[in-house]
N, C-alpha and C. Protein backbone atom coordinates (compact mmCIF):
# COMPACT_ATOMS: atom_id res chain seq x y z
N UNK A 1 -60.45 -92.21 -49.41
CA UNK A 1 -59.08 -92.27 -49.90
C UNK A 1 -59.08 -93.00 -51.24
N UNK A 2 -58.36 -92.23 -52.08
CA UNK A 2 -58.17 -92.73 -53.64
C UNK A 2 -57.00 -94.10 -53.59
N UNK A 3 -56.94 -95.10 -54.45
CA UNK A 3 -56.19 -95.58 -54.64
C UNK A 3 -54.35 -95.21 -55.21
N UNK A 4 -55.07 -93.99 -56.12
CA UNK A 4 -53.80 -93.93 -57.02
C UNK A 4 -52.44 -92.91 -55.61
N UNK A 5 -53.04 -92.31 -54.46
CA UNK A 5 -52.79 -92.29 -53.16
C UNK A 5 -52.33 -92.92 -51.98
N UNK A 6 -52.93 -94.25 -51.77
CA UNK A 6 -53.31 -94.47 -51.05
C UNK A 6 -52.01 -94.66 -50.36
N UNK A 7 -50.53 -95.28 -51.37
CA UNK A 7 -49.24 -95.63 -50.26
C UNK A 7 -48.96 -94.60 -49.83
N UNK A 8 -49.02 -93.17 -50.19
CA UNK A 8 -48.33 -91.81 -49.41
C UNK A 8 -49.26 -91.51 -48.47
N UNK A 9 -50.73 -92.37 -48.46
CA UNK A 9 -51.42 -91.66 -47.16
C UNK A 9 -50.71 -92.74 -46.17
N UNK A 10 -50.39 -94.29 -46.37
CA UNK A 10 -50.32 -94.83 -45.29
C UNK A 10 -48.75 -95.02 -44.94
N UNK A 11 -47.82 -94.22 -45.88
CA UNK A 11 -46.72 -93.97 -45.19
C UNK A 11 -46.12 -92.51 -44.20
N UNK A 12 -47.53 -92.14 -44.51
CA UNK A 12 -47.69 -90.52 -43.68
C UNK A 12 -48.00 -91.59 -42.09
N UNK A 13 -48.61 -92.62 -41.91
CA UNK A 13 -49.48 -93.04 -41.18
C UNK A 13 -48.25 -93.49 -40.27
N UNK A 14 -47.33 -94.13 -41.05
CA UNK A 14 -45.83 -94.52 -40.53
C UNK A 14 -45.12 -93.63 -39.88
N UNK A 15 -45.05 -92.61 -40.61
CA UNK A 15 -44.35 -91.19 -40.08
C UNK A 15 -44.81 -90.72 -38.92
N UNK A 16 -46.01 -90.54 -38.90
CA UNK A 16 -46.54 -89.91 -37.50
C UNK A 16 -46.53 -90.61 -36.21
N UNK A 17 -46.55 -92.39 -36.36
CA UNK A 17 -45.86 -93.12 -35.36
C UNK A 17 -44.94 -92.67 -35.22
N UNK A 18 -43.84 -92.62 -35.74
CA UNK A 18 -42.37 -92.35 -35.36
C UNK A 18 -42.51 -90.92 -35.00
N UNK A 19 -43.05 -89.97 -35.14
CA UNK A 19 -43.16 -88.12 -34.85
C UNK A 19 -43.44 -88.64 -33.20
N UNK A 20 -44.71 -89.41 -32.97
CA UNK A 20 -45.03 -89.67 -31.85
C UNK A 20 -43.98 -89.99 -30.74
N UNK A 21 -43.55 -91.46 -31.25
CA UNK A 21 -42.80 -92.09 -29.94
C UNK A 21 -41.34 -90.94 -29.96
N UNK A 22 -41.00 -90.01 -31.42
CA UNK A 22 -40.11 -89.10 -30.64
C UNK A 22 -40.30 -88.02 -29.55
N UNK A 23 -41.65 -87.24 -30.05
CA UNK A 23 -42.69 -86.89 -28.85
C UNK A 23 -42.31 -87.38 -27.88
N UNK A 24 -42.92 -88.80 -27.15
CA UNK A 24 -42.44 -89.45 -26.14
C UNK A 24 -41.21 -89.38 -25.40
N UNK A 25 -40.03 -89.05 -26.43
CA UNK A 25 -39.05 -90.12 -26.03
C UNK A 25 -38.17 -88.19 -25.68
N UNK A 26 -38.88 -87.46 -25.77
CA UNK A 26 -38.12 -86.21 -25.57
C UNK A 26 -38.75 -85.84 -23.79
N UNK A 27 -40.33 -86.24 -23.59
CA UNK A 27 -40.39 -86.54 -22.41
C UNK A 27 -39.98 -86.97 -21.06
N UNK A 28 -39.05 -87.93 -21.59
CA UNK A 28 -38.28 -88.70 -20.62
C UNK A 28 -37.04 -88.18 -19.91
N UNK A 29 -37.11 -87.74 -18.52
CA UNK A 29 -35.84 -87.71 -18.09
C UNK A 29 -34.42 -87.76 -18.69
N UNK A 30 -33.93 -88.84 -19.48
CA UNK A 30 -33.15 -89.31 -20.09
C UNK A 30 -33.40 -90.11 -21.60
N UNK A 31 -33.14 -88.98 -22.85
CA UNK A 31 -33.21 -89.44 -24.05
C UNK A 31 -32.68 -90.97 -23.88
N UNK A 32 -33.36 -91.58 -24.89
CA UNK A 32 -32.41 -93.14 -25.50
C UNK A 32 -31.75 -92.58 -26.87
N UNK A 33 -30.01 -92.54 -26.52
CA UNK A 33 -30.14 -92.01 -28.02
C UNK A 33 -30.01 -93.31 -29.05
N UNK A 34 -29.96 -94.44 -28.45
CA UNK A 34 -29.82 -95.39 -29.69
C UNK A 34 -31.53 -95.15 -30.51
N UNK A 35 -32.23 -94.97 -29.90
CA UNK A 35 -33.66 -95.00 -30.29
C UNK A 35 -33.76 -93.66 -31.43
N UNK A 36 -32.95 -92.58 -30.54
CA UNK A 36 -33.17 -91.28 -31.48
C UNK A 36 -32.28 -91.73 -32.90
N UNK A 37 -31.23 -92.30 -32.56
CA UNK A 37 -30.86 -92.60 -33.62
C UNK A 37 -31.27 -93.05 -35.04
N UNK A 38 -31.86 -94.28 -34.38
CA UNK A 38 -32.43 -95.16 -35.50
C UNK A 38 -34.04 -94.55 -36.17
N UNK A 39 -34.12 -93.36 -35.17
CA UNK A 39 -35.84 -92.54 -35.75
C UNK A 39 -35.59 -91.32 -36.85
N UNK A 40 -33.84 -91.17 -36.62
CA UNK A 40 -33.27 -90.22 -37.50
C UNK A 40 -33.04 -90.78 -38.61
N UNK A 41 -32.41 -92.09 -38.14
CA UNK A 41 -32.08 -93.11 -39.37
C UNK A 41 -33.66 -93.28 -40.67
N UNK A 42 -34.94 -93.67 -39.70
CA UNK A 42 -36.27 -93.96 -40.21
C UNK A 42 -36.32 -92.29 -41.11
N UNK A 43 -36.14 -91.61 -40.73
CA UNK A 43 -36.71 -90.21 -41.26
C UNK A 43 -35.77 -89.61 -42.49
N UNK A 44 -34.66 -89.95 -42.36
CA UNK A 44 -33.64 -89.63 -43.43
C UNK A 44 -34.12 -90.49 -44.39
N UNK A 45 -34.54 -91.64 -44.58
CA UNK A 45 -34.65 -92.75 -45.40
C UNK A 45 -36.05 -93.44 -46.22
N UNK A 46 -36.92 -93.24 -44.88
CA UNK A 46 -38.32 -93.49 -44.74
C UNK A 46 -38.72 -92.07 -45.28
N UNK A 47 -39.09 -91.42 -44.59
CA UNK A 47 -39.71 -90.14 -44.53
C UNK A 47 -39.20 -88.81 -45.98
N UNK A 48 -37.63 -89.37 -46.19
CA UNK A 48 -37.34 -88.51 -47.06
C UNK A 48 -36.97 -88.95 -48.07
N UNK A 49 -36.08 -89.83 -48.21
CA UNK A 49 -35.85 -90.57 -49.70
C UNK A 49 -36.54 -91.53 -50.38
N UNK A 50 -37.56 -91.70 -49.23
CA UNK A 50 -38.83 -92.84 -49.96
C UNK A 50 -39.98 -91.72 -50.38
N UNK A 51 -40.62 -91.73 -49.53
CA UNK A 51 -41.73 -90.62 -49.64
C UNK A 51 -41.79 -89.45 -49.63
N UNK A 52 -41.19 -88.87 -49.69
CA UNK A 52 -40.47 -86.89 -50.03
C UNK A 52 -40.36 -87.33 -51.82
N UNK A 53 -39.57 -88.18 -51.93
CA UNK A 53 -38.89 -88.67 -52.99
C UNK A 53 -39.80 -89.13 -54.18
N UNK A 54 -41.18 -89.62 -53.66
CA UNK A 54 -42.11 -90.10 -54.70
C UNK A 54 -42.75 -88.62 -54.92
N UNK A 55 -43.18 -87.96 -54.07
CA UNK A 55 -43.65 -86.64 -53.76
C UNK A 55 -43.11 -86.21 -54.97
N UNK A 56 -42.18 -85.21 -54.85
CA UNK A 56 -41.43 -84.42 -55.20
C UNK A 56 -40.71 -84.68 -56.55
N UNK A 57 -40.07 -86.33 -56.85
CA UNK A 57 -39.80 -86.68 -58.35
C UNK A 57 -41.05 -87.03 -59.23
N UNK A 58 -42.04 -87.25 -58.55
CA UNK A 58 -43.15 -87.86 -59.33
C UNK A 58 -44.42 -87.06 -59.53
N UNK A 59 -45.02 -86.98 -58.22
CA UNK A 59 -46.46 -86.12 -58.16
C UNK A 59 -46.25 -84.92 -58.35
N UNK A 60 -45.39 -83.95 -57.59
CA UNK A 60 -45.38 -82.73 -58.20
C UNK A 60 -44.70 -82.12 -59.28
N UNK A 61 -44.60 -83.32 -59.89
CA UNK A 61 -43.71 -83.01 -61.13
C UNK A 61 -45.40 -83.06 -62.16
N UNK A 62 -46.02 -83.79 -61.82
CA UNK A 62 -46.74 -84.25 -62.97
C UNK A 62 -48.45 -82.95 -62.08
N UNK A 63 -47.99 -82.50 -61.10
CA UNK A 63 -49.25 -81.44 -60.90
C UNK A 63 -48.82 -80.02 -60.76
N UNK A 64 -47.13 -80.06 -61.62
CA UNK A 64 -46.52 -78.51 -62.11
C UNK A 64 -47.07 -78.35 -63.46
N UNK A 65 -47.02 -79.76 -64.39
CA UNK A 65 -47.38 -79.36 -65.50
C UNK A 65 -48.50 -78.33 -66.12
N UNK A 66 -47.79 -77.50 -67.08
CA UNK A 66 -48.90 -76.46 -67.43
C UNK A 66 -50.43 -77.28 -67.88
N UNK A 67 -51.44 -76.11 -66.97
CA UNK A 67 -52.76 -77.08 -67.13
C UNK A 67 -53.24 -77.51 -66.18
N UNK A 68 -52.48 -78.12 -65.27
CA UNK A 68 -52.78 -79.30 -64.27
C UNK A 68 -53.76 -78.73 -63.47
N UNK A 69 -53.03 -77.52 -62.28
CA UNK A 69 -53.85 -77.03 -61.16
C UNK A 69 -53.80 -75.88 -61.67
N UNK A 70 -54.98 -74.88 -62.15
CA UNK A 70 -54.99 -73.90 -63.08
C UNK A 70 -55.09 -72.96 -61.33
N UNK A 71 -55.45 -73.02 -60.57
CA UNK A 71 -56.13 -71.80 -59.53
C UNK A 71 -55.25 -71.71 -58.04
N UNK A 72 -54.82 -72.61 -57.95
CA UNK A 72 -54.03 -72.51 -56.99
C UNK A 72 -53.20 -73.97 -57.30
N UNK A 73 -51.38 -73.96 -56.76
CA UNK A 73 -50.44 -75.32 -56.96
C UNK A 73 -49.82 -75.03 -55.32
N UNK A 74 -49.77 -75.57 -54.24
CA UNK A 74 -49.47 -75.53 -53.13
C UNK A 74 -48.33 -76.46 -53.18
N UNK A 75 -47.65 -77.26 -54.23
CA UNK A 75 -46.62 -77.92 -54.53
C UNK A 75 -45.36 -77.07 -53.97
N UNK A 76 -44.97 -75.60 -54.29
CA UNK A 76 -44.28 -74.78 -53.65
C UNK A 76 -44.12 -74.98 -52.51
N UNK A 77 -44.87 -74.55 -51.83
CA UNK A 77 -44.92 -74.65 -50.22
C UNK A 77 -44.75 -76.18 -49.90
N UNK A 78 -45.02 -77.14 -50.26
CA UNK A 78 -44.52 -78.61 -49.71
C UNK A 78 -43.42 -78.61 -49.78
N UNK A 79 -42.70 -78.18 -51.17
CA UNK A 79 -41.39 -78.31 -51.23
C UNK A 79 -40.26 -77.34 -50.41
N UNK A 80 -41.25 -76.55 -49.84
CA UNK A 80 -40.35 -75.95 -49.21
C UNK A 80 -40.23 -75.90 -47.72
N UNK A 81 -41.75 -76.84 -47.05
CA UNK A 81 -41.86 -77.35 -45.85
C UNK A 81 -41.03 -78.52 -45.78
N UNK A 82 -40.91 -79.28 -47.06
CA UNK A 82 -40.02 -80.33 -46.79
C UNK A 82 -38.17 -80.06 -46.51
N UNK A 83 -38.03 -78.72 -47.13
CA UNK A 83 -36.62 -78.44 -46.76
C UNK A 83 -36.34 -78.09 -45.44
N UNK A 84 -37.93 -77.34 -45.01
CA UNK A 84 -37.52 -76.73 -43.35
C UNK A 84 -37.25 -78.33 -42.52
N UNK A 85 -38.37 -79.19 -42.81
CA UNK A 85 -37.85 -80.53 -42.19
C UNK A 85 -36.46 -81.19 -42.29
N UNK A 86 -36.08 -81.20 -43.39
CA UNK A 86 -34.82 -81.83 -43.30
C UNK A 86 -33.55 -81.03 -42.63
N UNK A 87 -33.85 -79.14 -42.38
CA UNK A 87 -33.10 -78.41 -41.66
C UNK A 87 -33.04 -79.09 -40.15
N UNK A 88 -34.52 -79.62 -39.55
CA UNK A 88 -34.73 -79.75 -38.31
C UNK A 88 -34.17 -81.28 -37.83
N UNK A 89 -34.60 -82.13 -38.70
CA UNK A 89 -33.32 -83.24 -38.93
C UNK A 89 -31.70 -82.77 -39.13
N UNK A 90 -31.30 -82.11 -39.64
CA UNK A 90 -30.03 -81.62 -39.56
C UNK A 90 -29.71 -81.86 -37.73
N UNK A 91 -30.55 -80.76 -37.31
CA UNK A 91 -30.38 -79.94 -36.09
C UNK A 91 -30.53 -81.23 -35.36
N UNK A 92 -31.59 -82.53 -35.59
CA UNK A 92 -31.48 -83.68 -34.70
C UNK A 92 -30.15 -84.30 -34.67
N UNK A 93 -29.84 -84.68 -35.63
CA UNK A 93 -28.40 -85.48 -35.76
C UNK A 93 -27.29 -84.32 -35.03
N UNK A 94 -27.48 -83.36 -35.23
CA UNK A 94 -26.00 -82.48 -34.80
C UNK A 94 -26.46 -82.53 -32.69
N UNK A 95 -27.52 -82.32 -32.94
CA UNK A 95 -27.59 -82.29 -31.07
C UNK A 95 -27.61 -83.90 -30.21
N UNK A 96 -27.94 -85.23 -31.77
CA UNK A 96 -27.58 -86.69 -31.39
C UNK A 96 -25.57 -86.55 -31.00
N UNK A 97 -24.81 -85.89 -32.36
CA UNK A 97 -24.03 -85.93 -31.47
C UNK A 97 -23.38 -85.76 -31.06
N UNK A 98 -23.73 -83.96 -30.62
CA UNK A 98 -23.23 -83.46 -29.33
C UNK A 98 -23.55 -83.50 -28.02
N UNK A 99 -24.41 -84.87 -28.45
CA UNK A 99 -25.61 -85.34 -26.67
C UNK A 99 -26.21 -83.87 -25.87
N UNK A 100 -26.76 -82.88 -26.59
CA UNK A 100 -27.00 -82.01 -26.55
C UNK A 100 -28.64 -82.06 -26.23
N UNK A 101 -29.48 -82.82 -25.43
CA UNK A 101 -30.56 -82.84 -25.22
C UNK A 101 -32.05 -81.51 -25.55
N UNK A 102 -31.29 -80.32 -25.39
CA UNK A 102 -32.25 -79.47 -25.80
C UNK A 102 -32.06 -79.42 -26.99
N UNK A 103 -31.16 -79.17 -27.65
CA UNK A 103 -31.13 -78.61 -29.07
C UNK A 103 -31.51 -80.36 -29.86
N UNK A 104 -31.81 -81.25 -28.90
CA UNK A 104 -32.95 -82.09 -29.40
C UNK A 104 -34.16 -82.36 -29.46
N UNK A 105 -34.32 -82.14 -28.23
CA UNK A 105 -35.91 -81.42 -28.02
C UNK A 105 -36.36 -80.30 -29.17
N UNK A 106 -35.82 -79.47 -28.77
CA UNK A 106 -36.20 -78.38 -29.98
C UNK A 106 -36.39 -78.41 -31.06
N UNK A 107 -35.18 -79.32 -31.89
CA UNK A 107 -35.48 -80.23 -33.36
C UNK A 107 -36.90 -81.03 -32.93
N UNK A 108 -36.93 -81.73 -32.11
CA UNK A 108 -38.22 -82.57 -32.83
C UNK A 108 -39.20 -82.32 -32.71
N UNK A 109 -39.64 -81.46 -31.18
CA UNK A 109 -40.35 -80.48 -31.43
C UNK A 109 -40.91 -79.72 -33.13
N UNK A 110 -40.26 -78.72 -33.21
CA UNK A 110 -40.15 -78.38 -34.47
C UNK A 110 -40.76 -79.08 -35.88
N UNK A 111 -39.64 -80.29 -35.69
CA UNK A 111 -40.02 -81.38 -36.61
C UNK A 111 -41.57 -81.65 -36.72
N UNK A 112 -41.91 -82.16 -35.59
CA UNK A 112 -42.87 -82.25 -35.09
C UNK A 112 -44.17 -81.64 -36.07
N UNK A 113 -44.37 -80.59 -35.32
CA UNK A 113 -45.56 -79.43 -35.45
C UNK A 113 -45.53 -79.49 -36.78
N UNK A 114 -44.09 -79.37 -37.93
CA UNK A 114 -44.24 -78.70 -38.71
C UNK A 114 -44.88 -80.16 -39.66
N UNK A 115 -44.07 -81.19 -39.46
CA UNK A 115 -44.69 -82.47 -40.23
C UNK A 115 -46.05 -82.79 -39.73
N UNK A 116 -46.38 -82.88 -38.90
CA UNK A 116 -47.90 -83.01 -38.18
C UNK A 116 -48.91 -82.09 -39.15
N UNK A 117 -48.71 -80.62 -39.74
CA UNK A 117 -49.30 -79.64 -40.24
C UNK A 117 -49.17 -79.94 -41.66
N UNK A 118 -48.01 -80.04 -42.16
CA UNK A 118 -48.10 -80.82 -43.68
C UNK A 118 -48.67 -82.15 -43.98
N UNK A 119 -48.55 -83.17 -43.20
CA UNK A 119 -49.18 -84.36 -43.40
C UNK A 119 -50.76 -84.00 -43.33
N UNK A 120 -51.30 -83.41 -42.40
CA UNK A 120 -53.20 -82.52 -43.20
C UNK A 120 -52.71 -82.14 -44.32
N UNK A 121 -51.91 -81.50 -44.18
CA UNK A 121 -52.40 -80.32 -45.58
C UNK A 121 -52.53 -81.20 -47.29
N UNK A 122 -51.15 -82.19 -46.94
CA UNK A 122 -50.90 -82.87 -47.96
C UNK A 122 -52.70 -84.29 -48.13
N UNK A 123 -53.08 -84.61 -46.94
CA UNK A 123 -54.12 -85.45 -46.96
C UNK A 123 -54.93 -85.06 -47.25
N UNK A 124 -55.65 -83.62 -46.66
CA UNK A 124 -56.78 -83.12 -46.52
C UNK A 124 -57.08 -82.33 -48.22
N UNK A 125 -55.66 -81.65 -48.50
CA UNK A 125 -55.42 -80.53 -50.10
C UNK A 125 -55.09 -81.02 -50.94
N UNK A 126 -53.78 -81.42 -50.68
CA UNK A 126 -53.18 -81.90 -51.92
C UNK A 126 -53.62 -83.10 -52.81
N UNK A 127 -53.66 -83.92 -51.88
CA UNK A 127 -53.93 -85.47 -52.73
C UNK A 127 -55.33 -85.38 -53.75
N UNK A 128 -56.49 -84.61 -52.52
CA UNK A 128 -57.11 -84.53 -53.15
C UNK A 128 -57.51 -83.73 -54.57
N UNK A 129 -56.90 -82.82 -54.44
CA UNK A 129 -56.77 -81.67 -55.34
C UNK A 129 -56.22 -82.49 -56.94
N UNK A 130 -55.07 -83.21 -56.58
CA UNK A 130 -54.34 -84.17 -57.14
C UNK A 130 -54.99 -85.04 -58.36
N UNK A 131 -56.28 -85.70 -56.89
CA UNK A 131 -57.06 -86.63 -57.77
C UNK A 131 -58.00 -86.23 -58.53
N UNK A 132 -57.96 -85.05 -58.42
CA UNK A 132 -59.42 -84.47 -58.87
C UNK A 132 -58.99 -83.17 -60.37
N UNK A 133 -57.59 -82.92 -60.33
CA UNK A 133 -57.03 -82.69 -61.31
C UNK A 133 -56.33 -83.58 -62.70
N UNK A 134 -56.17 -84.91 -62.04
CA UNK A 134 -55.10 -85.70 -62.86
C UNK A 134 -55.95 -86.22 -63.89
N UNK A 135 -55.91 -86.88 -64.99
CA UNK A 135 -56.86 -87.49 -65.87
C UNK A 135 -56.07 -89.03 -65.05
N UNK A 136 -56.98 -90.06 -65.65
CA UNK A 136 -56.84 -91.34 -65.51
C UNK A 136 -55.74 -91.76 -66.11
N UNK A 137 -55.42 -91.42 -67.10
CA UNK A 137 -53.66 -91.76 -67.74
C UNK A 137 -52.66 -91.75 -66.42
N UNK A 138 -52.53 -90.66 -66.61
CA UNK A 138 -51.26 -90.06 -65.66
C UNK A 138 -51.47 -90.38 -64.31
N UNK A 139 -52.72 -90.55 -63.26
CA UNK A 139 -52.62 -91.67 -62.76
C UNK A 139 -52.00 -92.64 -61.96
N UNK A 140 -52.20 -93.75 -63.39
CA UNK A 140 -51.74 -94.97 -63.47
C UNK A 140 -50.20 -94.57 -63.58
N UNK A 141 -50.33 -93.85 -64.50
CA UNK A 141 -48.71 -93.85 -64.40
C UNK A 141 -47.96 -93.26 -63.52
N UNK A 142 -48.90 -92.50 -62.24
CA UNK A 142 -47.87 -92.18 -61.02
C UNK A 142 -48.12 -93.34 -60.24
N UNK A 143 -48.94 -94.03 -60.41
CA UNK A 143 -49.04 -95.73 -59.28
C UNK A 143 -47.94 -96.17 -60.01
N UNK A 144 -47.83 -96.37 -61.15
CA UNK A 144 -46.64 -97.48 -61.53
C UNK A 144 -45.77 -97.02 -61.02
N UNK A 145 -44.93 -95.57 -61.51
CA UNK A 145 -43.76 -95.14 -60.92
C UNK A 145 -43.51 -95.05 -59.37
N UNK A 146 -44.40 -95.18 -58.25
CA UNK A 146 -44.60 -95.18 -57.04
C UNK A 146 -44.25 -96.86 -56.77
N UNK A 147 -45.12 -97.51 -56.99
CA UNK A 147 -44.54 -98.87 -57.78
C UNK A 147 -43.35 -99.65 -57.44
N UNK A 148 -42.79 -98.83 -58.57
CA UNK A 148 -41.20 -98.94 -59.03
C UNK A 148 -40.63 -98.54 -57.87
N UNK A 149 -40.60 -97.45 -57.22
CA UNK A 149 -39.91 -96.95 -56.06
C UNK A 149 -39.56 -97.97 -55.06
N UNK A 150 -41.05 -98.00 -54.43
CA UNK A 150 -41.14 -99.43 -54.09
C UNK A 150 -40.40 -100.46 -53.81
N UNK A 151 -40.33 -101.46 -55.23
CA UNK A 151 -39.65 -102.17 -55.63
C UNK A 151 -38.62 -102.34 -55.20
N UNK A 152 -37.57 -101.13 -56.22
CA UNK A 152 -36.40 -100.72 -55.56
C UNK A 152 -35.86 -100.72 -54.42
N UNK A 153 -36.49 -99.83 -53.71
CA UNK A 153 -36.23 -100.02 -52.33
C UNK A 153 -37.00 -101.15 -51.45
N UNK A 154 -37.68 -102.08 -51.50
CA UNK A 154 -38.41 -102.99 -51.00
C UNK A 154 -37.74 -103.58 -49.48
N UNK A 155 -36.54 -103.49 -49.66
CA UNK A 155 -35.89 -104.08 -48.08
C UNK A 155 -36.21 -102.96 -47.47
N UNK A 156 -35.52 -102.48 -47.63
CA UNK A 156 -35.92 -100.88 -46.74
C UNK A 156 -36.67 -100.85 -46.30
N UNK A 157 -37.92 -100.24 -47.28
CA UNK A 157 -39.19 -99.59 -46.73
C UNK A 157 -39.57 -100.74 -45.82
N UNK A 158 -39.64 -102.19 -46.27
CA UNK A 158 -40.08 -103.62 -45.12
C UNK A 158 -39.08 -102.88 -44.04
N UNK A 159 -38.15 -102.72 -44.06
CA UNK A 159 -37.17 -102.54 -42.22
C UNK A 159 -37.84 -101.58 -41.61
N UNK A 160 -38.07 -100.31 -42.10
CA UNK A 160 -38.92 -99.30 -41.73
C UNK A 160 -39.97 -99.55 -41.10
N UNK A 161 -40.50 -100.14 -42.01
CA UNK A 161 -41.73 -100.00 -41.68
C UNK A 161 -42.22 -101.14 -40.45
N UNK A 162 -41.43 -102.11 -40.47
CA UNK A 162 -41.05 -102.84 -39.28
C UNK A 162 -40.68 -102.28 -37.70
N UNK A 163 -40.09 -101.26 -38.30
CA UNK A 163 -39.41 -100.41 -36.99
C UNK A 163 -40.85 -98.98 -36.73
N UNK A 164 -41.21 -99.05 -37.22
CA UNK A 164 -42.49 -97.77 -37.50
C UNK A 164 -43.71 -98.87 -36.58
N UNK A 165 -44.06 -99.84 -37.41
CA UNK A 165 -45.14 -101.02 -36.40
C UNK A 165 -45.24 -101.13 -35.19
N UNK A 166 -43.46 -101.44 -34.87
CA UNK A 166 -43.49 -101.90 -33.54
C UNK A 166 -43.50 -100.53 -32.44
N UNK A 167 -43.42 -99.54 -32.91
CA UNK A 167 -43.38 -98.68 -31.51
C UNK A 167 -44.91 -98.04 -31.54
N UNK A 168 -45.33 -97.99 -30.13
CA UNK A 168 -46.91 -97.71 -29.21
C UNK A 168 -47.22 -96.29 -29.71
C-alpha cells in the first residue's frame, strides 16, 4: 500500500465494518433500527461525503485528465457504482421509515455485494493504476487536498470512525 492512498484504503477498512455488522444486524429476528439508523447516518456521511467525496472531487478528477490513464479509466464505472449505492441507501432510509424490514434487508443486501465488489476493485485497480500513473507532483497534491478534507471535517470523520471501531 502506497502512502499517497493509504487514508481511502483504511477508510474502505471502516466501511466494510459497518457493511458487516449491517450484514449481522439484518440476521436478527428483529432489526435495531436505532443501530440501522445511525449505520445510514455513518454511510451518508462517512462513506459518501467523506470518501466518495475525496474520490470523485479529487482523484478522479486528476486520473480524467488527458494523458493520465491512456488504456483503460475505470473512473466511469466507480462513479457510477457509487450512484447505484447511494440508490440502495435511498431504499435503506425509505424501508428505516416505513419499518419495512424486507425492503431493508434487500437494500443492504444489495448495498452490500455491490460495495464489497468496488472496495477490490478500487484496492486491487484503481489505486494502483493511480499510483503508477500519477507523477510525484500531483501526488502530493492529492495527499494535501485529502488532507484538507480531513481537516475540515475532523469531528466527524473522529465520530465515525469511533462508531465504525467499536462494532465486532
Amino acid at each position: 500500500m502506497n502512502r499517497t492512498f493509504k487514508a481511502l484504503y483504511d477508510e474502505h477498512k471502516n466501511i466494510l465494518k459497518v457493511i458487516g455488522a449491517l450484514l449481522k444486524e439484518c440476521e436478527k429476528p428483529a432489526i435495531n433500527y436505532e443501530f440501522l439508523e445511525r449505520a445510514i447516518d455513518f454511510i451518508k456521511n462517512y462513506a459518501d461525503k467523506l470518501h466518495h467525496a475525496k474520490e470523485e472531487d479529487i482523484l478522479f478528477k486528476e486520473l480524467c485528465k488527458p494523458g493520465v490513464l491512456i488504456h483503460c479509466n475505470p473512473t466511469e464505472q466507480m462513479l457510477y457504482e457509487h450512484d447505484l449505492g447511494r440508490g440502495f441507501v435511498r431504499g435503506m432510509s425509505e424501508g428505516l421509515k416505513e419499518k419495512n424490514r424486507n425492503k431493508i434487508i434487500i437494500n443492504v443486501q444489495s448495498y452490500a455485494q455491490l460495495l464489497q465488489e468496488h472496495i477490490a476493485k478500487e484496492d486491487d485497480i484503481l489505486y494502483p493504476m493511480a499510483e503508477e500513473s500519477l507523477n510525484e507532483k500531483i501526488k502530493q497534491k492529492i495527499l494535501s487536498e485529502f488532507k484538507e478534507v480531513d481537516t475540515k471535517k475532523k469531528e466527524e470523520k473522529n465520530k465515525f470512525e469511533i462508531f465504525a471501531n467499536r462494532l465486532k
